[in-house]
PDB file of N, CA and C in Angstrom:
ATOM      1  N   UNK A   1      18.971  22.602 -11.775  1.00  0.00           N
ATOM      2  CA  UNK A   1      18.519  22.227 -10.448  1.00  0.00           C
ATOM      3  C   UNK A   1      18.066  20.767 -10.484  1.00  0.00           C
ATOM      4  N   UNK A   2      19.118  20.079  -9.823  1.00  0.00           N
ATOM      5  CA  UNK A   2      18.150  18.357  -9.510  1.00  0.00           C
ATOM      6  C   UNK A   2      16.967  18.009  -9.067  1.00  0.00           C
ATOM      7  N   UNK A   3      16.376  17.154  -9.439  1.00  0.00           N
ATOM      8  CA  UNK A   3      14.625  16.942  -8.715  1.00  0.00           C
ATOM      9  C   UNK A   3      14.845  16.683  -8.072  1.00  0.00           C
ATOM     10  N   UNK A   4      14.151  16.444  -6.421  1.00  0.00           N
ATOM     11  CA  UNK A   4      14.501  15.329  -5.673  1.00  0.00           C
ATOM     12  C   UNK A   4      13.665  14.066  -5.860  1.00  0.00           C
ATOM     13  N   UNK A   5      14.700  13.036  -5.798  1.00  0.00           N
ATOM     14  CA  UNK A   5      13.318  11.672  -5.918  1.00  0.00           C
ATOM     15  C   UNK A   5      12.971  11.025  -5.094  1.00  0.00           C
ATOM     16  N   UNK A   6      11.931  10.255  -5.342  1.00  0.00           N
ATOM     17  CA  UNK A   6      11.398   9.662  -3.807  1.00  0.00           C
ATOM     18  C   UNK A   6      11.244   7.860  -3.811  1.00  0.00           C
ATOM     19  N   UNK A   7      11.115   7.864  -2.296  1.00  0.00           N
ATOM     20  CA  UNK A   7      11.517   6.379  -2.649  1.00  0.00           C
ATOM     21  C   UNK A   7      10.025   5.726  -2.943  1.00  0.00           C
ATOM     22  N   UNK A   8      10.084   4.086  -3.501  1.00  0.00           N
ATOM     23  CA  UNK A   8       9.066   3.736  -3.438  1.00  0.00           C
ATOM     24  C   UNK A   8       8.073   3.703  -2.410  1.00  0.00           C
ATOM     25  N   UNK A   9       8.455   3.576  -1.286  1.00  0.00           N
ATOM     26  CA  UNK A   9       7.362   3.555  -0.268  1.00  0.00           C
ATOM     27  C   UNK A   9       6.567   5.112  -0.018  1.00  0.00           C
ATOM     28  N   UNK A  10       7.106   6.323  -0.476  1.00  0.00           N
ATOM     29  CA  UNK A  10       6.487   7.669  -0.490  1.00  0.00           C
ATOM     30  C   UNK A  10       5.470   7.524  -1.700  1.00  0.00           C
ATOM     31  N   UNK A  11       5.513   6.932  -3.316  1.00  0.00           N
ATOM     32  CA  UNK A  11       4.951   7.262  -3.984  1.00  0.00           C
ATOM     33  C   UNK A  11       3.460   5.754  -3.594  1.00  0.00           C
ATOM     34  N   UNK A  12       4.004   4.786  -2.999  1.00  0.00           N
ATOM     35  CA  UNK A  12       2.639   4.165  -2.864  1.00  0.00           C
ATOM     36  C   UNK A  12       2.014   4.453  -1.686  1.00  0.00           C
ATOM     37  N   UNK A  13       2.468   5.128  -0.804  1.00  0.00           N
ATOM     38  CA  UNK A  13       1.572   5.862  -0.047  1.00  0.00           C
ATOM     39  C   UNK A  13       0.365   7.090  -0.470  1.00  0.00           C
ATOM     40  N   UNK A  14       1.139   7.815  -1.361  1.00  0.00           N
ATOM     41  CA  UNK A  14       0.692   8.710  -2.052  1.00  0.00           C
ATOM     42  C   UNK A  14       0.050   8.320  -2.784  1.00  0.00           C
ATOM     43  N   UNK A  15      -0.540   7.232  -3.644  1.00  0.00           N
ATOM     44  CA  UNK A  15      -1.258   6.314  -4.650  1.00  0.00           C
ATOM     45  C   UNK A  15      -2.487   5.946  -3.968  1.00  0.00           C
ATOM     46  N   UNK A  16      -1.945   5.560  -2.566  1.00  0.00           N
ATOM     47  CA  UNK A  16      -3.187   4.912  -1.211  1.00  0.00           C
ATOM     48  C   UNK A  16      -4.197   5.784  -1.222  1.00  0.00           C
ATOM     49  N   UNK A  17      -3.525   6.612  -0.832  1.00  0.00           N
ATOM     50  CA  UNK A  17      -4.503   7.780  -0.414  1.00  0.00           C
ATOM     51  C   UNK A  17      -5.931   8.769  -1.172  1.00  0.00           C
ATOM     52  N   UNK A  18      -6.092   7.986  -2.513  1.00  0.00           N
ATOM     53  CA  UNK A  18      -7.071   7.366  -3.080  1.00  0.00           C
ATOM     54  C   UNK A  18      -7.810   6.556  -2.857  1.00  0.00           C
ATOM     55  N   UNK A  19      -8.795   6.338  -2.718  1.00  0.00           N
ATOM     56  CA  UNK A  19     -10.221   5.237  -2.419  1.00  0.00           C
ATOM     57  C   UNK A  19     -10.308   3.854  -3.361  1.00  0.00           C
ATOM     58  N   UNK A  20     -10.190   4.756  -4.090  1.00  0.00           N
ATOM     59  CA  UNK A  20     -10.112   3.473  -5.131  1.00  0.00           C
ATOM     60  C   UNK A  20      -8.746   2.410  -5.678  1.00  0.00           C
ATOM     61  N   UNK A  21      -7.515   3.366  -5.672  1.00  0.00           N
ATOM     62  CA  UNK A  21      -6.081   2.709  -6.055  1.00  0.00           C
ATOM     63  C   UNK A  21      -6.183   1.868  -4.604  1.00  0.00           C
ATOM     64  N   UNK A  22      -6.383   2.029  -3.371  1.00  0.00           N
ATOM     65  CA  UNK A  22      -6.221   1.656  -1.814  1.00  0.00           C
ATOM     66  C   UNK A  22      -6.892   0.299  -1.933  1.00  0.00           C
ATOM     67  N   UNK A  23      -8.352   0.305  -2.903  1.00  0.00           N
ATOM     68  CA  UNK A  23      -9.340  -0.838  -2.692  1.00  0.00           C
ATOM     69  C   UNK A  23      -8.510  -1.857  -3.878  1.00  0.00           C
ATOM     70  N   UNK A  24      -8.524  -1.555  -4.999  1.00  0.00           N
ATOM     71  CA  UNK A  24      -7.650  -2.018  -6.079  1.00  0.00           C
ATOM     72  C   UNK A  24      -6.411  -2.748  -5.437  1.00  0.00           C
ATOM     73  N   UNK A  25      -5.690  -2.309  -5.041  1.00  0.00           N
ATOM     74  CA  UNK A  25      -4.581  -2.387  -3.880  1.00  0.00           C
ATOM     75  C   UNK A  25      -4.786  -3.519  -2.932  1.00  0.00           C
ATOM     76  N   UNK A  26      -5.548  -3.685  -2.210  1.00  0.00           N
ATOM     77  CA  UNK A  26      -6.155  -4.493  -0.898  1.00  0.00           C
ATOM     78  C   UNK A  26      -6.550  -5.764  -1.844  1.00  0.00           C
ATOM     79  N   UNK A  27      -7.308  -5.778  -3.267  1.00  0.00           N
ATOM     80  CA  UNK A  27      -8.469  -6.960  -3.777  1.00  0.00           C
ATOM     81  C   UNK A  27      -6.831  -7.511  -4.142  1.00  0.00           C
ATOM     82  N   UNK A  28      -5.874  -7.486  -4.900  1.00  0.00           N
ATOM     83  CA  UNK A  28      -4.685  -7.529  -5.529  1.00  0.00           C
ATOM     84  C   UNK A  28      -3.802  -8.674  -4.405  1.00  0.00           C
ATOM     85  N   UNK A  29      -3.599  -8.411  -3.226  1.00  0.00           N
ATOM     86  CA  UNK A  29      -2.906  -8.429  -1.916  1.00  0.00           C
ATOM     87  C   UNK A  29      -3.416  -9.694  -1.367  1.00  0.00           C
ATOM     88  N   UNK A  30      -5.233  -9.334  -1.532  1.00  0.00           N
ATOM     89  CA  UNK A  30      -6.086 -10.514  -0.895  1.00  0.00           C
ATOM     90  C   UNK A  30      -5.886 -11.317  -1.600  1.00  0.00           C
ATOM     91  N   UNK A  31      -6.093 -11.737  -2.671  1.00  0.00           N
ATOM     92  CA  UNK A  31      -5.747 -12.537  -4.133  1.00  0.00           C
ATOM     93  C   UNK A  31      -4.456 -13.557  -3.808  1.00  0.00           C
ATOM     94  N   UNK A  32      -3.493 -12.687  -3.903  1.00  0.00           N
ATOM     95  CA  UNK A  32      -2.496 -13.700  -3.513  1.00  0.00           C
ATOM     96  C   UNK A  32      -2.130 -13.975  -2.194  1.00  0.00           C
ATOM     97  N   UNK A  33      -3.006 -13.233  -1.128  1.00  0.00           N
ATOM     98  CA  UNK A  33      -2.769 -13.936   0.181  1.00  0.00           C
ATOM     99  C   UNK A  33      -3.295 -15.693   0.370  1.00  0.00           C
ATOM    100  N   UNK A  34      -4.271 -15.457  -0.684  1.00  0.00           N
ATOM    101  CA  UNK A  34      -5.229 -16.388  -0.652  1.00  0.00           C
ATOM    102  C   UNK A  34      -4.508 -17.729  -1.399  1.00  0.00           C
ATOM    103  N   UNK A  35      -3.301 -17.507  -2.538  1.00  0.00           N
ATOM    104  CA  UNK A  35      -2.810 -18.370  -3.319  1.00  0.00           C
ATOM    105  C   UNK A  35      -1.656 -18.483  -2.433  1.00  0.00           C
ATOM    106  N   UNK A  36      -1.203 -18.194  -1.720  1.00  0.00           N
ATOM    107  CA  UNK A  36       0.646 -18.342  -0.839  1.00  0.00           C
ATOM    108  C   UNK A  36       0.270 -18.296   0.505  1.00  0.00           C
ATOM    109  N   UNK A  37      -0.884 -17.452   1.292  1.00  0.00           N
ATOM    110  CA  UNK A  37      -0.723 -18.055   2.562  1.00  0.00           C
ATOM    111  C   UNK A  37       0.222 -16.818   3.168  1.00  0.00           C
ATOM    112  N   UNK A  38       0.850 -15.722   2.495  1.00  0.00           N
ATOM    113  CA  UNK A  38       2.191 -14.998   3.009  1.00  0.00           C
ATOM    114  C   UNK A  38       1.104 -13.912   3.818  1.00  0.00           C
ATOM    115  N   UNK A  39       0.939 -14.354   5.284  1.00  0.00           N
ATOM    116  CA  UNK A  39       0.306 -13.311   6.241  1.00  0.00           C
ATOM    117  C   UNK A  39       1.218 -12.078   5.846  1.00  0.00           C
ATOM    118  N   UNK A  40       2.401 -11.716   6.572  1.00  0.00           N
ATOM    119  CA  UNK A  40       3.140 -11.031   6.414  1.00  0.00           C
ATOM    120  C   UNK A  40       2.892  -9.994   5.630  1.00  0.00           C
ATOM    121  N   UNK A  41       2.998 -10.418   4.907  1.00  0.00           N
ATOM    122  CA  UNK A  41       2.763  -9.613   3.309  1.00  0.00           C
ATOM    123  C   UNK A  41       1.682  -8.992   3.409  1.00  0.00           C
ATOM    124  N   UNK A  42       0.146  -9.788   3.506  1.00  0.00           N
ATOM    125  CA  UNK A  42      -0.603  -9.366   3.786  1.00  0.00           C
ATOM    126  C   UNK A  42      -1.114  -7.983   4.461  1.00  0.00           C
ATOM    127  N   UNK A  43      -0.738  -8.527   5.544  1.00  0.00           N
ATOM    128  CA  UNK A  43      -0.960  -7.334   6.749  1.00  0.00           C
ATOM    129  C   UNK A  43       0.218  -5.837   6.493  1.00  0.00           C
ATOM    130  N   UNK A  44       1.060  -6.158   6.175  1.00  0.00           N
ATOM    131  CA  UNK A  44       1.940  -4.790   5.574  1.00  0.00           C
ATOM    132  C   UNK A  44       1.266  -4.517   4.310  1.00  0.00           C
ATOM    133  N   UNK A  45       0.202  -4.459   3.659  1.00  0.00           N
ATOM    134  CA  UNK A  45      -0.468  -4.382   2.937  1.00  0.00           C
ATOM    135  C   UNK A  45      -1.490  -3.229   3.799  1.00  0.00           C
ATOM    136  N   UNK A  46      -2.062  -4.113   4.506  1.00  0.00           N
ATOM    137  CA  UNK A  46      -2.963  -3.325   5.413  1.00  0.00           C
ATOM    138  C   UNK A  46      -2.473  -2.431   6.099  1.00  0.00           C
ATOM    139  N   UNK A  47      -1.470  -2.504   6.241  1.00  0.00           N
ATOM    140  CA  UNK A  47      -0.785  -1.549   7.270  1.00  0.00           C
ATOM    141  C   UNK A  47      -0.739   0.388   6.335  1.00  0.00           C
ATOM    142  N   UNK A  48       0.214  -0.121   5.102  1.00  0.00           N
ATOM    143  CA  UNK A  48       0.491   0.583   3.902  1.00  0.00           C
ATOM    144  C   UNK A  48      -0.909   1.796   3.804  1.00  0.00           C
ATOM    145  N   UNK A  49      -2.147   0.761   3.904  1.00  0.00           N
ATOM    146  CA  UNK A  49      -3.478   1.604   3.328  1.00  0.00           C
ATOM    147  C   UNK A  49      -3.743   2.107   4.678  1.00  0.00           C
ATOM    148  N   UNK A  50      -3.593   1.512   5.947  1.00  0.00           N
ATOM    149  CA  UNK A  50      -4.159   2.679   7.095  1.00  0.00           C
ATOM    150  C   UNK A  50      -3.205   3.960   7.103  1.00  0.00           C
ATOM    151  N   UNK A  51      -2.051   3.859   7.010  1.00  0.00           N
ATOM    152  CA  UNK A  51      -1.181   4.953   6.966  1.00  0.00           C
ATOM    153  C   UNK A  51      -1.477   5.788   6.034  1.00  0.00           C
ATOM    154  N   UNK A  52      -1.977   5.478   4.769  1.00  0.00           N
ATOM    155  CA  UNK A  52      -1.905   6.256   3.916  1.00  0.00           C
ATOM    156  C   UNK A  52      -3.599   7.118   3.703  1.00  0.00           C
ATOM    157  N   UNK A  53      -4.578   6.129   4.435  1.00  0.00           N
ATOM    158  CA  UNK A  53      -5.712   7.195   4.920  1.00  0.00           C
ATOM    159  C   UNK A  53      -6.087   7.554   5.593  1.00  0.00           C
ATOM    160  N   UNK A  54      -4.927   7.503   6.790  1.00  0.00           N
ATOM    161  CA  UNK A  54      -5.603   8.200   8.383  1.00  0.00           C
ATOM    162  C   UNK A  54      -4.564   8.155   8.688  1.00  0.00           C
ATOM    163  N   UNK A  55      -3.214   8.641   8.341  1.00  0.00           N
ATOM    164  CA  UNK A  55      -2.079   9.220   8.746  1.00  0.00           C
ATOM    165  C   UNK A  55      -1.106   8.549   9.827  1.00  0.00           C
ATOM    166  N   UNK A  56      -1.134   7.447  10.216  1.00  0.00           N
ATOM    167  CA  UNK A  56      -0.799   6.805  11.114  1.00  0.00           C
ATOM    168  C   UNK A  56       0.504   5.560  10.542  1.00  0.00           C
ATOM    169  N   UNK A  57       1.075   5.909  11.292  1.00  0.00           N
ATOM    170  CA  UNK A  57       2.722   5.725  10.943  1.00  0.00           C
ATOM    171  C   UNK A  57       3.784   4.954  11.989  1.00  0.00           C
TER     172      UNK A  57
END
């Protein structure tokens, strides 16, 4: 029987949804928002962790 696999965006959602990997996650994001300036990036960052702790999609 094959596993099914999942894509990356299922398993870092699933990672989020932890308190701590989510905050880890966010300090990481801020870091280099702060060295490049890449809003973008940023905010799909933020986006990633609201979805993944208050279900919103």
């Amino acid at each position: 029987m094959a596993k099914k696999l999942r894509n990356h965006d299922e398993v870092l959602l699933e990672q989020l949804q932890n308190a701590e990997m989510a905050k880890a996650y966010l300090e990481v994001v801020f870091e280099e928002y702060k060295q490049d300036g890449e809003l973008a990036f940023f905010l799909e960052a933020l986006r990633n962790v609201v979805e993944a702790q208050f279900g919103l999609g």
